[in-house]
N, C-alpha and C. Protein backbone atom coordinates (compact mmCIF):
# COMPACT_ATOMS: atom_id res chain seq x y z
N UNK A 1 4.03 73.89 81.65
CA UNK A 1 4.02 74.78 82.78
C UNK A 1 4.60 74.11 84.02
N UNK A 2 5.08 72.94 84.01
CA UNK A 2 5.73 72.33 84.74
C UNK A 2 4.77 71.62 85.96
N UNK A 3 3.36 71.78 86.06
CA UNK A 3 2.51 70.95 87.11
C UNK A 3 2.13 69.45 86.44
N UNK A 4 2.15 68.94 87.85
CA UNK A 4 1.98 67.40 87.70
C UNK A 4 0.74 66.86 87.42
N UNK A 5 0.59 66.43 86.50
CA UNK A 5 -0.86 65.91 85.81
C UNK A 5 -1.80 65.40 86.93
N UNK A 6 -1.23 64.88 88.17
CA UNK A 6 -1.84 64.45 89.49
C UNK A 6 -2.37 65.49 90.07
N UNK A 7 -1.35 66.95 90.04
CA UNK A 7 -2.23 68.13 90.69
C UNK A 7 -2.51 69.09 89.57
N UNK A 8 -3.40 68.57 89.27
CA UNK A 8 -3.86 69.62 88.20
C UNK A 8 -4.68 70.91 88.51
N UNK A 9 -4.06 72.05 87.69
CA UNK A 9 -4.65 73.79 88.32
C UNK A 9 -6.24 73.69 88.74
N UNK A 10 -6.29 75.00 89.53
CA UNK A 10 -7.87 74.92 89.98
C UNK A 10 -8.53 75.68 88.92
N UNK A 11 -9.76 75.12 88.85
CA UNK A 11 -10.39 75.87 86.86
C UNK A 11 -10.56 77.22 87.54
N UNK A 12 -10.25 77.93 86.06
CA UNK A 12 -9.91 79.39 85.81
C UNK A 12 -11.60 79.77 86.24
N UNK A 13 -11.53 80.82 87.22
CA UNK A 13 -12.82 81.61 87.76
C UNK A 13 -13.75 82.68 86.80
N UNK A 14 -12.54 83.02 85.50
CA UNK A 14 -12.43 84.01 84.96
C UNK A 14 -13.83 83.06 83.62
N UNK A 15 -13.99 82.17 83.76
CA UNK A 15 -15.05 81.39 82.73
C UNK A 15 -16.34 81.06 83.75
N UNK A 16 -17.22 81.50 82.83
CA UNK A 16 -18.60 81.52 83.56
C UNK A 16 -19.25 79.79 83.38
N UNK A 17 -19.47 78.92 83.66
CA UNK A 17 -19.64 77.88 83.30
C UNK A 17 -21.09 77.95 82.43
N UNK A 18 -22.14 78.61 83.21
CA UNK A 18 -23.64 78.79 81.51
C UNK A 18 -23.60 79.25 80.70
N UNK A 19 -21.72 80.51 80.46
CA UNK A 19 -21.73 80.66 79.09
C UNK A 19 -20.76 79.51 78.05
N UNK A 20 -20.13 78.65 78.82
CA UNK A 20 -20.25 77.57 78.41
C UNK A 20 -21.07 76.53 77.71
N UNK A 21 -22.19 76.64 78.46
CA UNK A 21 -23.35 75.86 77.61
C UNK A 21 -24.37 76.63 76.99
N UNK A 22 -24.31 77.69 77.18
CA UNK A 22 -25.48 78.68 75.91
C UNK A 22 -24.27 78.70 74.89
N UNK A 23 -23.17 79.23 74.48
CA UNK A 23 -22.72 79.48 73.44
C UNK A 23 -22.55 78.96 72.16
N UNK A 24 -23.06 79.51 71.22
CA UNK A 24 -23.42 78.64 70.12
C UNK A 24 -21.87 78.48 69.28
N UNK A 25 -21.34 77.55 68.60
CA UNK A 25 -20.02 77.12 68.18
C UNK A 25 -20.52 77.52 66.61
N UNK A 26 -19.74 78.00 65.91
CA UNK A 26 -19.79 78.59 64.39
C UNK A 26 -19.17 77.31 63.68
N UNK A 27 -19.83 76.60 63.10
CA UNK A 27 -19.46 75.37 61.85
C UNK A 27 -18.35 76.62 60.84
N UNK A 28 -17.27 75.87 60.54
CA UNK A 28 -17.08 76.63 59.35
C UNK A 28 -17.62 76.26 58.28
N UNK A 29 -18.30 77.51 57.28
CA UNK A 29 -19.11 76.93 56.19
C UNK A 29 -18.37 76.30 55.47
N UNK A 30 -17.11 76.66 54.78
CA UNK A 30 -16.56 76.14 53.85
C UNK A 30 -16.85 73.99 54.13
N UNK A 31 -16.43 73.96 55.54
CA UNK A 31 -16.61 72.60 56.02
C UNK A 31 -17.96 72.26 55.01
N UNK A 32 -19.06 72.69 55.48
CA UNK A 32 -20.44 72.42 55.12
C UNK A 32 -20.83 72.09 53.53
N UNK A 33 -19.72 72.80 53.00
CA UNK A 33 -19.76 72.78 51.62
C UNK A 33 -18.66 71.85 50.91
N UNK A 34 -18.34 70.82 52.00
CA UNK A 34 -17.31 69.98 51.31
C UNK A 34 -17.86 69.03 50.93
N UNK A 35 -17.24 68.41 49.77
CA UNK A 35 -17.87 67.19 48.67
C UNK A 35 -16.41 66.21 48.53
N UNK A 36 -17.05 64.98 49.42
CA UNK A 36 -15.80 63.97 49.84
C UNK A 36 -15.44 63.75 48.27
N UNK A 37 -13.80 63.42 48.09
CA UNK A 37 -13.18 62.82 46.73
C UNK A 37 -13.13 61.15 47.78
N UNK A 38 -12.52 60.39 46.77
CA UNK A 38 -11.80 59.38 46.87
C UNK A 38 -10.84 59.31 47.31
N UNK A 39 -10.41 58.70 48.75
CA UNK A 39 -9.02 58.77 49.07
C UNK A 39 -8.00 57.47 49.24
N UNK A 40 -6.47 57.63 49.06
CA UNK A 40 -5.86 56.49 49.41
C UNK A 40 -4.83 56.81 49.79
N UNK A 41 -4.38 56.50 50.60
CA UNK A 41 -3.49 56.34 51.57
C UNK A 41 -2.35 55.63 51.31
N UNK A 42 -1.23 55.35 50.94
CA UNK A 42 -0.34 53.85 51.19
C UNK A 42 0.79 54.21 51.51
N UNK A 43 1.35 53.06 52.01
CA UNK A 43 2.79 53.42 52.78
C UNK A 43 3.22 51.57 52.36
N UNK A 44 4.31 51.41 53.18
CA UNK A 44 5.42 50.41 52.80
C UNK A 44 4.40 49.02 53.51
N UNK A 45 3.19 49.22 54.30
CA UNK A 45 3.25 48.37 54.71
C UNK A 45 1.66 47.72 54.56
N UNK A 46 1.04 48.99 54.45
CA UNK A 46 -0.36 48.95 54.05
C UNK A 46 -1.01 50.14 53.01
N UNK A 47 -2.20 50.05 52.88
CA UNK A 47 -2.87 51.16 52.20
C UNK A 47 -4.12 51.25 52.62
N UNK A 48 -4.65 52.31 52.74
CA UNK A 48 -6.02 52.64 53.27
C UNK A 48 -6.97 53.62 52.08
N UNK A 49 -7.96 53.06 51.63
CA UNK A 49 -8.69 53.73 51.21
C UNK A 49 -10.08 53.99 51.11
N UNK A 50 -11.00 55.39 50.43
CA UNK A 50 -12.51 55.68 51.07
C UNK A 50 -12.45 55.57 50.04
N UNK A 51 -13.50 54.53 48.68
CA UNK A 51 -14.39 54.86 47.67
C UNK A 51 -15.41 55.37 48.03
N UNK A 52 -16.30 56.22 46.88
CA UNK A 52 -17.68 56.89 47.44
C UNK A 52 -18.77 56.15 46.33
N UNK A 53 -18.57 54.83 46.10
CA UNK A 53 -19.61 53.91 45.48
C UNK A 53 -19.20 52.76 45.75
N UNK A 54 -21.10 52.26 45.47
CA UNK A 54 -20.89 51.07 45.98
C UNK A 54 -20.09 49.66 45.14
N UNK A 55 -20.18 50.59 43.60
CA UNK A 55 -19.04 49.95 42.77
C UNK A 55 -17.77 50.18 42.70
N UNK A 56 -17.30 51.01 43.01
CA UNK A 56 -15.89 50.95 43.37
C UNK A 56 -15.58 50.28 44.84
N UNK A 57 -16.18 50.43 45.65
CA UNK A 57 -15.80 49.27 46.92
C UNK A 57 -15.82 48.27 46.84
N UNK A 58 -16.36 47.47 45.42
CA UNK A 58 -16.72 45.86 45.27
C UNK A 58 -15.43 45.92 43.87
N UNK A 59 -15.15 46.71 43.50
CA UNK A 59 -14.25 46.58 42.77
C UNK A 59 -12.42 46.35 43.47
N UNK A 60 -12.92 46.68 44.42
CA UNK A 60 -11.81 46.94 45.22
C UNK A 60 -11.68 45.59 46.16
N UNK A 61 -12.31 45.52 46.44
CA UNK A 61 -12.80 43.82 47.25
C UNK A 61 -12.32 42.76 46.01
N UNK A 62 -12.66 43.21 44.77
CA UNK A 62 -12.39 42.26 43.85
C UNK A 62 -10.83 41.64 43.68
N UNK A 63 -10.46 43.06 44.13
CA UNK A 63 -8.80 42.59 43.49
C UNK A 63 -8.06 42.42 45.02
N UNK A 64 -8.74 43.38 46.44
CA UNK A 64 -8.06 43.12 47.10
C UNK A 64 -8.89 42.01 48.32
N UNK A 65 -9.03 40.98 47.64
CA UNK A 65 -10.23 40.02 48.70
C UNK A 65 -9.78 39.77 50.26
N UNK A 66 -8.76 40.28 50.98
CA UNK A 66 -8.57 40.03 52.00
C UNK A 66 -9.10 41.42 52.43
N UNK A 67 -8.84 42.33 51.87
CA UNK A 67 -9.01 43.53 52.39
C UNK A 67 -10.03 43.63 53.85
N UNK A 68 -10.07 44.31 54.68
CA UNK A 68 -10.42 44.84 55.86
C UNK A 68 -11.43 46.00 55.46
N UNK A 69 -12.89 45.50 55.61
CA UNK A 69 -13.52 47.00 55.87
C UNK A 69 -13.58 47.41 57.48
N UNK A 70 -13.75 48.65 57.36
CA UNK A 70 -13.73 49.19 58.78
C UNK A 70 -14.68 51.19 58.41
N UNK A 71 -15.20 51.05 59.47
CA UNK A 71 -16.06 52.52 59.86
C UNK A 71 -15.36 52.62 60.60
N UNK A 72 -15.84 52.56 61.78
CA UNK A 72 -15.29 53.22 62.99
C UNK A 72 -14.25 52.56 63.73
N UNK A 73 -13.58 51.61 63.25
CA UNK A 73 -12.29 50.98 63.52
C UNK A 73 -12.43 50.38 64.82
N UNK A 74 -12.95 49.92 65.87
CA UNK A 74 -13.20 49.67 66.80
C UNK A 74 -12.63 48.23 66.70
N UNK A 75 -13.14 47.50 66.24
CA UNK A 75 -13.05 46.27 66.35
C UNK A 75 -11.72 45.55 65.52
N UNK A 76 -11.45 46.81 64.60
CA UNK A 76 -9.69 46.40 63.78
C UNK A 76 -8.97 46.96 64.89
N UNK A 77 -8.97 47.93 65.45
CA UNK A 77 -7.73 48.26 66.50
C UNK A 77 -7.74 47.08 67.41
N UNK A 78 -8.78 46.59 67.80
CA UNK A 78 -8.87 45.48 68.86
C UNK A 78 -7.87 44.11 68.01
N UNK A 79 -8.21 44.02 67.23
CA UNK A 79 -7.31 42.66 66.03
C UNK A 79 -5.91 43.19 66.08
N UNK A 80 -5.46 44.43 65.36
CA UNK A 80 -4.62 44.70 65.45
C UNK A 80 -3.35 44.74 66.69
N UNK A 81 -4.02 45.27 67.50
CA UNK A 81 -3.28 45.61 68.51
C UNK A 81 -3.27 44.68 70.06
N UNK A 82 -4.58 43.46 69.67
CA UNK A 82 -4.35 42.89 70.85
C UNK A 82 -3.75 41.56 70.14
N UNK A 83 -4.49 40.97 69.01
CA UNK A 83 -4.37 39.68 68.51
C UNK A 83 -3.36 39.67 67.42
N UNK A 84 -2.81 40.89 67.07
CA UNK A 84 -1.67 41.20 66.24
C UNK A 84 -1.77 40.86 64.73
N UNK A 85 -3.23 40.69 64.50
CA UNK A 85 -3.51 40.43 62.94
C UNK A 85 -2.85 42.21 62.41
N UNK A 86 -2.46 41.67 60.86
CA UNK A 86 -2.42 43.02 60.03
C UNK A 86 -2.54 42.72 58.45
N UNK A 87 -3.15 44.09 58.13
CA UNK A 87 -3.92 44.28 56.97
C UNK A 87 -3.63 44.90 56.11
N UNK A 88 -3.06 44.63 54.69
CA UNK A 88 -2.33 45.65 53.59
C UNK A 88 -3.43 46.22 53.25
N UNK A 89 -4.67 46.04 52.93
CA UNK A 89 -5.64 47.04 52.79
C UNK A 89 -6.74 46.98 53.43
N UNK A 90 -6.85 48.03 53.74
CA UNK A 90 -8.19 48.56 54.94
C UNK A 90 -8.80 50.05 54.12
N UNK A 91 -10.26 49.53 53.82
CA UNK A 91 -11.10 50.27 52.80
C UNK A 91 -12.28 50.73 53.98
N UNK A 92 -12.60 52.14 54.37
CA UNK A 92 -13.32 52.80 54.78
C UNK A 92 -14.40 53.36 53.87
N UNK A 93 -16.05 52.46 54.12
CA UNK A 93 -17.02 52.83 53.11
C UNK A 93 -17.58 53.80 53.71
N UNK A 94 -17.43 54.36 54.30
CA UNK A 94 -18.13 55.81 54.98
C UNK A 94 -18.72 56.59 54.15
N UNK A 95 -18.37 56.84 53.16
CA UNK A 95 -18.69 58.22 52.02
C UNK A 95 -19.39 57.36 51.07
N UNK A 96 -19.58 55.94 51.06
CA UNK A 96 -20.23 55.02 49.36
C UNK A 96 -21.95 55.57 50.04
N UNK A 97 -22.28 56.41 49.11
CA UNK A 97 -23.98 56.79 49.45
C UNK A 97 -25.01 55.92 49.60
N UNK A 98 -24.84 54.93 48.71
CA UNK A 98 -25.41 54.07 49.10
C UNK A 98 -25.41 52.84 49.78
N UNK A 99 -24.44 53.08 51.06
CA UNK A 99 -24.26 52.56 52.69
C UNK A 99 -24.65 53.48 53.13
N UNK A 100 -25.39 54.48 52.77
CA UNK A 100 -25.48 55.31 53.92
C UNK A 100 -27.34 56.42 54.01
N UNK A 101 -28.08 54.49 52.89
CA UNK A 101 -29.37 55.31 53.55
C UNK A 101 -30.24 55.12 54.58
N UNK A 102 -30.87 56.19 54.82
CA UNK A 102 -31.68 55.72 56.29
C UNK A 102 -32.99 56.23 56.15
N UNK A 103 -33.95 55.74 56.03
CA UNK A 103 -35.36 55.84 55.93
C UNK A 103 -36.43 55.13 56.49
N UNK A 104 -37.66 55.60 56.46
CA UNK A 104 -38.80 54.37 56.98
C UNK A 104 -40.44 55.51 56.62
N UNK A 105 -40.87 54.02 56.78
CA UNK A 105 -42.79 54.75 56.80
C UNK A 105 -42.96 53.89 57.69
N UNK A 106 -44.22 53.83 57.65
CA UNK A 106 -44.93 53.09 58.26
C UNK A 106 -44.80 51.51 58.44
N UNK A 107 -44.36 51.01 57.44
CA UNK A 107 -43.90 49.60 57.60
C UNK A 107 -42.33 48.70 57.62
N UNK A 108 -41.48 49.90 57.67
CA UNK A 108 -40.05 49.90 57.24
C UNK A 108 -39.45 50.81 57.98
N UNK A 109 -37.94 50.14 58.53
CA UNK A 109 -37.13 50.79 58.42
C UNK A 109 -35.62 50.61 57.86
N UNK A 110 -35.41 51.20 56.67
CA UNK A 110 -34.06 50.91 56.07
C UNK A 110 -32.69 51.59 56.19
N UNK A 111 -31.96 51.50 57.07
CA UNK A 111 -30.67 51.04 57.33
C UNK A 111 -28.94 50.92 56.80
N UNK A 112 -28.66 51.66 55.97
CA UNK A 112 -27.28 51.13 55.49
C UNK A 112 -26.57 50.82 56.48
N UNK A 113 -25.84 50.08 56.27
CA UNK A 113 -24.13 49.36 56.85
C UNK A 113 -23.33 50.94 57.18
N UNK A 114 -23.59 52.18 56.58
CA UNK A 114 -22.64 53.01 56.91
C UNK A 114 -22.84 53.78 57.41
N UNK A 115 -24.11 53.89 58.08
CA UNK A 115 -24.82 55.32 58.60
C UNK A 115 -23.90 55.00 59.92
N UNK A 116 -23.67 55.84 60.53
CA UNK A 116 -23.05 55.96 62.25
C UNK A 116 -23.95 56.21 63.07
N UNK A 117 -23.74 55.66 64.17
CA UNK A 117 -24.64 55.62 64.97
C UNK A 117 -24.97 57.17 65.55
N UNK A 118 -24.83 58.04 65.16
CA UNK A 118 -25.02 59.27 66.16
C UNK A 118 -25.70 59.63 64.78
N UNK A 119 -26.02 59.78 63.57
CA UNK A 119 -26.92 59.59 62.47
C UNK A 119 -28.38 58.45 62.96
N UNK A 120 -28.48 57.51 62.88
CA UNK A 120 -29.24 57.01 63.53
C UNK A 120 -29.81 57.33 64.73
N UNK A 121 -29.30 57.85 65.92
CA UNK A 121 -29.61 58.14 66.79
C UNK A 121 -30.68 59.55 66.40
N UNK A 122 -30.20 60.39 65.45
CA UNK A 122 -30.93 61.95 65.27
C UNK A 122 -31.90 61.61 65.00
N UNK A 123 -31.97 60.48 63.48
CA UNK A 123 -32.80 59.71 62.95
C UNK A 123 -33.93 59.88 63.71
N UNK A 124 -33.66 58.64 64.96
CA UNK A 124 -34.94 57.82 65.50
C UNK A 124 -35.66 59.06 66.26
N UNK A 125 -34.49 60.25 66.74
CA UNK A 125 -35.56 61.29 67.54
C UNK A 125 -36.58 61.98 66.77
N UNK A 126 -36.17 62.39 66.07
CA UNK A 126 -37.06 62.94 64.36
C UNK A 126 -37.94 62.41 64.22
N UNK A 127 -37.92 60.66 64.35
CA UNK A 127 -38.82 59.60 64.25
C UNK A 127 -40.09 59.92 64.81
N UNK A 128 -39.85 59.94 66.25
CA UNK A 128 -40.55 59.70 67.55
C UNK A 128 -41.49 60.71 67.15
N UNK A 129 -41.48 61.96 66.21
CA UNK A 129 -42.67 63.11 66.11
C UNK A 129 -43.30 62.28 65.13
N UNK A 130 -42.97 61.82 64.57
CA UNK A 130 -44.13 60.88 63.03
C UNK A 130 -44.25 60.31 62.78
N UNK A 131 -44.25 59.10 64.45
CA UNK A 131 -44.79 57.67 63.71
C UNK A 131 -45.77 57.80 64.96
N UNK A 132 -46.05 56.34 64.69
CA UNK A 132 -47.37 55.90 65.49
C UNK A 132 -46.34 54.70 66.62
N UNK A 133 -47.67 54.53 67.49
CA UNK A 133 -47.16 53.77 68.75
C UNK A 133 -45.98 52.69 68.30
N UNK A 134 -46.75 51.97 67.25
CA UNK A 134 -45.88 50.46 67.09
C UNK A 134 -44.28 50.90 66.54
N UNK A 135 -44.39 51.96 65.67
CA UNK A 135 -42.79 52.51 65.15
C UNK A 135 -42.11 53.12 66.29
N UNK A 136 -42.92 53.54 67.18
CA UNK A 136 -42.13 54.56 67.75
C UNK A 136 -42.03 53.88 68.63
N UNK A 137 -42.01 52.56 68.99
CA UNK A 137 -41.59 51.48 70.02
C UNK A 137 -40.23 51.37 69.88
N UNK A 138 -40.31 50.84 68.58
CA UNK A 138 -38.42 50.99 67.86
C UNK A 138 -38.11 51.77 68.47
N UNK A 139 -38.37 52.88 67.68
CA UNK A 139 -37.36 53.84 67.91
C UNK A 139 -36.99 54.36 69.35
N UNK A 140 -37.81 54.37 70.39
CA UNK A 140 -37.64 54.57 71.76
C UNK A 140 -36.57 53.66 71.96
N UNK A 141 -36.87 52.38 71.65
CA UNK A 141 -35.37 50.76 72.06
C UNK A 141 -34.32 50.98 71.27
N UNK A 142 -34.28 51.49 70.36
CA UNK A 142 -32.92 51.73 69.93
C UNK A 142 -32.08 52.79 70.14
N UNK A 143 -33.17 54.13 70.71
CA UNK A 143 -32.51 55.26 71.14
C UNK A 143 -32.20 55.28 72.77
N UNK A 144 -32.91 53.99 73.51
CA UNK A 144 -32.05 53.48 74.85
C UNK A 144 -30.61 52.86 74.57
N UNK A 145 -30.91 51.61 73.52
CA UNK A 145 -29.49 51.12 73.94
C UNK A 145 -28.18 52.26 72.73
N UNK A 146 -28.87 53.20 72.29
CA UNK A 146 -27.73 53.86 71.80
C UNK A 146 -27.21 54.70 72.86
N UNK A 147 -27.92 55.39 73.79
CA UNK A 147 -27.82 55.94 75.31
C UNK A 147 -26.57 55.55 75.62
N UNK A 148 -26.41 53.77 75.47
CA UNK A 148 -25.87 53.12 76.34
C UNK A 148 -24.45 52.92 75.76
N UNK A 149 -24.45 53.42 74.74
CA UNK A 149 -23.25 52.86 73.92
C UNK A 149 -22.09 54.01 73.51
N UNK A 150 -21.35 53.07 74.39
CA UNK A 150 -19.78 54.10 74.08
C UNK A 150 -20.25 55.19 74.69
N UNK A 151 -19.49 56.80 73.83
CA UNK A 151 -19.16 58.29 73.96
C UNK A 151 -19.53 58.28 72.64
N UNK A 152 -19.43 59.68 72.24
CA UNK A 152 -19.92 60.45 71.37
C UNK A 152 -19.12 60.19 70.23
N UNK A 153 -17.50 60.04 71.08
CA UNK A 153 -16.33 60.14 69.56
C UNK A 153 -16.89 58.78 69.03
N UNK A 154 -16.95 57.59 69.50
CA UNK A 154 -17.16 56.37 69.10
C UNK A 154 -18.67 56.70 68.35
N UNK A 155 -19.71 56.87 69.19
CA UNK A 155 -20.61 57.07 68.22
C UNK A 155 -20.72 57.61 67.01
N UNK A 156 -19.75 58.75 66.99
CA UNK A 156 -19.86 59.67 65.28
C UNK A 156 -19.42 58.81 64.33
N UNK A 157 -18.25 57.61 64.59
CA UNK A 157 -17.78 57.61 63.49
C UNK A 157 -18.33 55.69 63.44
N UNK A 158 -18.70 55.29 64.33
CA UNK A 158 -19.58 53.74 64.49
C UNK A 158 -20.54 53.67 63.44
N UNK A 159 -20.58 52.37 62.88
CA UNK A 159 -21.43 52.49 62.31
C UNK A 159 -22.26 51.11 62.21
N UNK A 160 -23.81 51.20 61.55
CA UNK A 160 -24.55 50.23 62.06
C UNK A 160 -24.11 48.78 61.35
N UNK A 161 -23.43 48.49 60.24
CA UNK A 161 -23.01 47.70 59.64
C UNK A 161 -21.93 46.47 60.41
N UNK A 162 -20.87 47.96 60.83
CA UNK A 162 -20.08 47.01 61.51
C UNK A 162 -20.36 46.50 63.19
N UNK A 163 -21.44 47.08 63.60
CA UNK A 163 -21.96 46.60 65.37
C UNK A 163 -22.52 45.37 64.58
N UNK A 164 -23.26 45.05 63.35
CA UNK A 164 -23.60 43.88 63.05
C UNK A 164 -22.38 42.88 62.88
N UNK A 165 -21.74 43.30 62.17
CA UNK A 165 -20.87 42.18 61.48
C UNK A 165 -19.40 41.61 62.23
N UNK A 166 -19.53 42.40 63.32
CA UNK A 166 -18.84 42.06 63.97
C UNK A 166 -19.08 40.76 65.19
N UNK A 167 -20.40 40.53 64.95
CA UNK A 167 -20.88 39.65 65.82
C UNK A 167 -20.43 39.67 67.23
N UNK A 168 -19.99 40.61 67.74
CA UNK A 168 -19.56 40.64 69.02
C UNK A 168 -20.47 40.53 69.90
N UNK A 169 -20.09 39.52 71.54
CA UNK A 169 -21.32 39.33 72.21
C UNK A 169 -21.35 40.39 73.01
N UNK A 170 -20.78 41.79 72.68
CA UNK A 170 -21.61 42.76 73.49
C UNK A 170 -22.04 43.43 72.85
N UNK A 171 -22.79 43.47 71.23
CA UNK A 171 -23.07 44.63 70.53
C UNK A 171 -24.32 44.69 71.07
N UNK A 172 -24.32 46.13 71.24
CA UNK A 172 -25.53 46.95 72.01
C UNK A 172 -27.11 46.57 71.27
N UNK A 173 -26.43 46.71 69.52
CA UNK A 173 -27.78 46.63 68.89
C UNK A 173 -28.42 45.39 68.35
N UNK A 174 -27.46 44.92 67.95
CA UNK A 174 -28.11 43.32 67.90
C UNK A 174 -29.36 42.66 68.38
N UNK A 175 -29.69 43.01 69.95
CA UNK A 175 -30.38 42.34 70.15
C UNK A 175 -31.88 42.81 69.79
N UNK A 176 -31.83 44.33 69.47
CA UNK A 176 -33.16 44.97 69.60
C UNK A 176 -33.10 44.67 67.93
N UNK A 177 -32.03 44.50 67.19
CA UNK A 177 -32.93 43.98 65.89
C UNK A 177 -33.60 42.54 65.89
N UNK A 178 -32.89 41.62 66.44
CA UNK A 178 -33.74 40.11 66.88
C UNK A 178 -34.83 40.62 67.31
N UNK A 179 -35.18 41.70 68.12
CA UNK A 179 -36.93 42.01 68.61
C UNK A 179 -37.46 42.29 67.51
N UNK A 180 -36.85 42.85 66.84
CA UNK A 180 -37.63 43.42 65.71
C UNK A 180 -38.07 43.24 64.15
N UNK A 181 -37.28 41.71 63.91
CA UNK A 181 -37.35 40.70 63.88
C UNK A 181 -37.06 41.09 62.22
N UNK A 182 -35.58 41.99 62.38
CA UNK A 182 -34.96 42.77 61.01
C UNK A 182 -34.94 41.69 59.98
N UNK A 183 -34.53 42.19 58.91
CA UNK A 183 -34.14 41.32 57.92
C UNK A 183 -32.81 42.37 57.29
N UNK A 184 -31.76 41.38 57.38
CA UNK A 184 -30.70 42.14 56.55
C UNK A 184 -30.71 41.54 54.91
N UNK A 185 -29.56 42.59 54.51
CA UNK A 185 -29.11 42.31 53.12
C UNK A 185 -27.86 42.43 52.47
């Protein structure tokens, strides 16, 4: 329309802004009813692929041992693009089910490497109705520093595996598992 991204139009009057936030958004079902395959990707220079087990991702590690896992890519775009590392294969475990359970009682809470943090986050609110003081301590500290972390896009596709393994000295969650005095696996 030819205006300068500096002067950008005055918002349209013709939109009510609370029917903005009452309006409910329609999922398409078909979406709802999708059942991830296996995917791969390759081109001349790399290949990218999602197994949906935890044996085919170790099978895959087997043959491709340099390989790159990555969820939410955060920390490979950072390699990539600042430190100029690159990776012929980069394997996304997002869909292996079993990275991706999340449970607890009373004395536990278990965790996959693939749940995303905006999964966790629903998690711990859910939590907060059915535990008792000492659980629901957790879950209050982890649903602060998830507050704190990133936007939403980053949160959907983040996941708790790689804020660990990345050892980065600003991961949000790290420290509230040292409180909590996790045990990984």
């Amino acid at each position: 329309d030819g205006q300068c991204c500096m002067n950008p139009k005055p918002p349209r009057s013709d939109v009510d802004d609370n029917e903005l936030l009452t309006h409910q958004y329609i999922f398409p079902s078909a979406l709802k009813k999708h059942t991830p395959q296996p995917l791969l990707f390759a081109g001349d220079l790399a290949q990218w692929v999602r197994p949906l087990s935890l044996e085919h991702l170790l099978a895959i590690k087997e043959q491709h041992q340099d390989a790159k896992l990555l969820n939410g890519n955060t920390e490979c775009g950072i390699e990539t693009k600042i430190l100029g590392r690159r990776y012929t294969t980069l394997v996304c475990p997002s869909a292996v089910q079993e990275l991706r359970v999340l449970e607890h009682d009373s004395s536990f809470l278990r965790i996959g490497a693939a749940v995303t943090l905006t999964t966790l986050q629903g998690h711990c609110q859910a939590a907060l109705e059915s535990t008792g003081p000492h659980q629901r301590a957790l879950f209050e500290t982890i649903l602060t520093q998830l507050r704190w972390f990133a936007g939403h896009q980053v949160r959907n596709t983040a996941a708790v595996g790689g804020n660990i393994c990345t050892a980065s000295p600003i991961s949000d969650l790290n420290p509230v598992w040292l409180a909590a005095n996790a045990i990984f696996h």
